[in-house]
Structure formats: C-alpha cells, structure tokens
C-alpha atoms as a PDB file:
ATOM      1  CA  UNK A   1     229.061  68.909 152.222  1.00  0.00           C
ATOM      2  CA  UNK A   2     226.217  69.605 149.758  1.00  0.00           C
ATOM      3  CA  UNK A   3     222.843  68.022 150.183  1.00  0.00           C
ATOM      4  CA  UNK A   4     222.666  64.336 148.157  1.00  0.00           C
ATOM      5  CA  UNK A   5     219.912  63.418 146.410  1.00  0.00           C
ATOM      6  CA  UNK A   6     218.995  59.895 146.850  1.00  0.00           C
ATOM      7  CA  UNK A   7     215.826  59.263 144.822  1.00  0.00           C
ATOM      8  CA  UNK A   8     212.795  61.252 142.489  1.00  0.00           C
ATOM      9  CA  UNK A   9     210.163  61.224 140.739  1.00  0.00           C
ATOM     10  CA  UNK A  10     209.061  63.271 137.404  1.00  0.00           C
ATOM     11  CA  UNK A  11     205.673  64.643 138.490  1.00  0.00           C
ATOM     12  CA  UNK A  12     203.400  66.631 135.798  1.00  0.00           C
ATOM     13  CA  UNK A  13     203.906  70.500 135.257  1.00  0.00           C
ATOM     14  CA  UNK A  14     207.410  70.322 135.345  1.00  0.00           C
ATOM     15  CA  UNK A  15     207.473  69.125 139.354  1.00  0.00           C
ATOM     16  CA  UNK A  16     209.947  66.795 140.599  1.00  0.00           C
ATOM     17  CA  UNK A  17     209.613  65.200 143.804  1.00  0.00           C
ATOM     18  CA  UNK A  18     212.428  64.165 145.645  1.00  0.00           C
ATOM     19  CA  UNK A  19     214.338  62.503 148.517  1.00  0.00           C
ATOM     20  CA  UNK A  20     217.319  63.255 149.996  1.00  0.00           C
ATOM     21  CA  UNK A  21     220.001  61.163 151.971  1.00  0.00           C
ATOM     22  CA  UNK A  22     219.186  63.352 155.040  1.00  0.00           C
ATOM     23  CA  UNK A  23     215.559  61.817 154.922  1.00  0.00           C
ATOM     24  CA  UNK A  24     213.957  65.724 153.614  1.00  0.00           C
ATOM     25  CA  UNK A  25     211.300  64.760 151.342  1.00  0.00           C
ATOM     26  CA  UNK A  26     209.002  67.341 148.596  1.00  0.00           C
ATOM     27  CA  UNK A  27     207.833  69.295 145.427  1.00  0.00           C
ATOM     28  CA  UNK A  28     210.422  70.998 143.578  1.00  0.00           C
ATOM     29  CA  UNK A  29     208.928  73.362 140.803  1.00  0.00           C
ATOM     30  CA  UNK A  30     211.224  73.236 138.177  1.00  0.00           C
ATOM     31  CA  UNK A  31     209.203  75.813 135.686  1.00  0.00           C
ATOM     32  CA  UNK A  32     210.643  78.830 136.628  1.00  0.00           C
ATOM     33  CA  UNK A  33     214.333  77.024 135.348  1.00  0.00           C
ATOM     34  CA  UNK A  34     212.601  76.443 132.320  1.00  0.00           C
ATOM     35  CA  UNK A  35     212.724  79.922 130.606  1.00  0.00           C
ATOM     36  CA  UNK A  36     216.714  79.263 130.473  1.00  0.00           C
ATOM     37  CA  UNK A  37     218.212  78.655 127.300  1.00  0.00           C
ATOM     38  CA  UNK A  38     220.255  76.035 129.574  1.00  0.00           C
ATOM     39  CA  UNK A  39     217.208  74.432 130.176  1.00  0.00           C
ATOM     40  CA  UNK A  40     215.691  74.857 126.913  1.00  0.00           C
ATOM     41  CA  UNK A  41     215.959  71.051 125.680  1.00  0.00           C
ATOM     42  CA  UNK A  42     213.844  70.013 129.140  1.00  0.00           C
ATOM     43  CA  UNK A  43     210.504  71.681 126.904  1.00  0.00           C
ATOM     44  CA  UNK A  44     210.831  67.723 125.127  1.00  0.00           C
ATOM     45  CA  UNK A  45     208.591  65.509 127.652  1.00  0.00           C
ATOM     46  CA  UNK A  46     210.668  62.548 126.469  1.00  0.00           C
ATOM     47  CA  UNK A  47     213.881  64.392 127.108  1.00  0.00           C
ATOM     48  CA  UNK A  48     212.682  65.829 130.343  1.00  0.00           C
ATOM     49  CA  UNK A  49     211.937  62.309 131.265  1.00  0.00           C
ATOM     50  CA  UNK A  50     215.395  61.224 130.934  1.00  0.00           C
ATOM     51  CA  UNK A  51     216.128  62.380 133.634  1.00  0.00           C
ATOM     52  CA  UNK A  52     218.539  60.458 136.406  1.00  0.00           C
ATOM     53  CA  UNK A  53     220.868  60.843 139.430  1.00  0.00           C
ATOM     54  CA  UNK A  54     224.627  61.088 139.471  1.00  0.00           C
ATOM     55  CA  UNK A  55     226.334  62.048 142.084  1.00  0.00           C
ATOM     56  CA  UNK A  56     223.483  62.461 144.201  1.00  0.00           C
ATOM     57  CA  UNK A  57     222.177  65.527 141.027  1.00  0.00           C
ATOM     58  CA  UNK A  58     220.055  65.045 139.254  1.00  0.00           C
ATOM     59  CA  UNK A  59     221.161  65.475 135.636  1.00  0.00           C
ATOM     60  CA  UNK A  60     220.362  65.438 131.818  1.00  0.00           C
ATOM     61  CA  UNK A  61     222.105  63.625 129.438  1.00  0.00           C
ATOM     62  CA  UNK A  62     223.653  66.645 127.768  1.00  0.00           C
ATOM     63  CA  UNK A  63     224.679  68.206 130.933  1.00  0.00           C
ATOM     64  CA  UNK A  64     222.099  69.855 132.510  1.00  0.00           C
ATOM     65  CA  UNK A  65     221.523  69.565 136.000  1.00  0.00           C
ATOM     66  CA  UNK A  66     219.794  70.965 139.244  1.00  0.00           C
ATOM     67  CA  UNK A  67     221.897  72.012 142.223  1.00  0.00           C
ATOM     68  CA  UNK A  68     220.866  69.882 145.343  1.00  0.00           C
ATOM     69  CA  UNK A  69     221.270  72.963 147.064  1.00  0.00           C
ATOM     70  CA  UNK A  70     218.848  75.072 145.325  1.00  0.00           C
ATOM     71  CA  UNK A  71     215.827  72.298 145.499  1.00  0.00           C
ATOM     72  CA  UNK A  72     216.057  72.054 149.181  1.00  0.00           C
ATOM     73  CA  UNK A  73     215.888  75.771 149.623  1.00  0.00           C
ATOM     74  CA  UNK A  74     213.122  76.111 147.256  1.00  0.00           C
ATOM     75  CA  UNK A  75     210.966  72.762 147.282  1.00  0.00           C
ATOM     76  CA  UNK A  76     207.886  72.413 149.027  1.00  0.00           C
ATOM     77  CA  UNK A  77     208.107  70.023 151.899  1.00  0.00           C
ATOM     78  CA  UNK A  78     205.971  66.612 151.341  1.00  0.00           C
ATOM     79  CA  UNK A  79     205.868  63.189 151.742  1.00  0.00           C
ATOM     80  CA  UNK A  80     206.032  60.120 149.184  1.00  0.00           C
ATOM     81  CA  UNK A  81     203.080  60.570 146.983  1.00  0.00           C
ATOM     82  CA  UNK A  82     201.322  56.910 146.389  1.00  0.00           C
ATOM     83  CA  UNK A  83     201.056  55.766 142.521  1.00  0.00           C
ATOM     84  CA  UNK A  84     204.538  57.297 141.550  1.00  0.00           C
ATOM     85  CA  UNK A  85     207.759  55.851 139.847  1.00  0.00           C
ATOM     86  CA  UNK A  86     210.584  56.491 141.498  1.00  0.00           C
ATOM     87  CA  UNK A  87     214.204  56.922 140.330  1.00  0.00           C
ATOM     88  CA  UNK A  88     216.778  56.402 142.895  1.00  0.00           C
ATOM     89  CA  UNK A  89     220.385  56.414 142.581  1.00  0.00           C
ATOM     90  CA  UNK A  90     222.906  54.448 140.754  1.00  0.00           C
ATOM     91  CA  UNK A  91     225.207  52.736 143.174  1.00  0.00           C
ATOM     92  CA  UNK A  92     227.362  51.996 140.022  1.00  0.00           C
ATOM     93  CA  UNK A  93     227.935  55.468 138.822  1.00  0.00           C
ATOM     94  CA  UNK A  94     228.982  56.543 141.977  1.00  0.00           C
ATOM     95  CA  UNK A  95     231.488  53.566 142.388  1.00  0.00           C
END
C-alpha cells in the first residue's frame, strides 16, 4: 500500500506542505520537478494553485501529479505551519 495523502498546503517557492494518513507531516520542494516539460504548466501561479487531492495524490487538472511515494522520501520533516490554508481530501471523489 502506497503512502495517502490526506491534506496540503501550497507554500511559496514552489513548496508544498503536507500530511499524510500515517500522521508524517513536512516540506516537499517541488522545484527540482519543475524543469519537466510534464510539469511545465505548474510555472502559472494560478494553475499551480489548482492544485487538489484525489486519491490521496495530489494532482493537476490536466493530469499531472506527484507520487506519494516520492514526497515522503524526499520532504523535509515538519509540523503544521500556523497562518496556512489547507487542502484536505475529498471524501466525495474517493466515494
């Protein structure tokens, strides 16, 4: 079973914090993605920000997405920041 994400939050820079079902919390740096022509519509702030979970991924509405598995190897441990909005998941979509 993969990890789940369960909530985030679009930090600046290109960061995304995030929560996990398992309770892991932290700082995933999503730059280095970024050079990918995959990635290439994320470089729109407004598009980056559309950002939401399904399936416990977070995704893009054309399709991009961010394995689970790859920001728990690579984030950076933290807890909640204060002052942030968070996204969690949509019990619907995963009905």
């Amino acid at each position: 079973m993969y990890p789940e994400i369960r909530a985030f939050a679009l930090l600046a820079d290109y960061k995304i914090y995030v929560e996990f079902a398992s309770g892991e919390s932290g700082t995933f740096d999503m730059s280095p993605y970024m050079k990918s022509s995959f990635f290439s519509a994320l470089h729109n702030e407004e598009y980056f920000r559309r950002a939401h979970i399904e399936l416990g991924v977070i995704t893009w509405p054309n399709g991009q997405d961010m394995s689970p598995a790859t920001i728990r190897l690579e984030m950076i441990p933290c807890k909640r920041p204060q002052g942030i909005e968070i996204k969690t998941t949509n019990v619907h979509a995963m009905a």
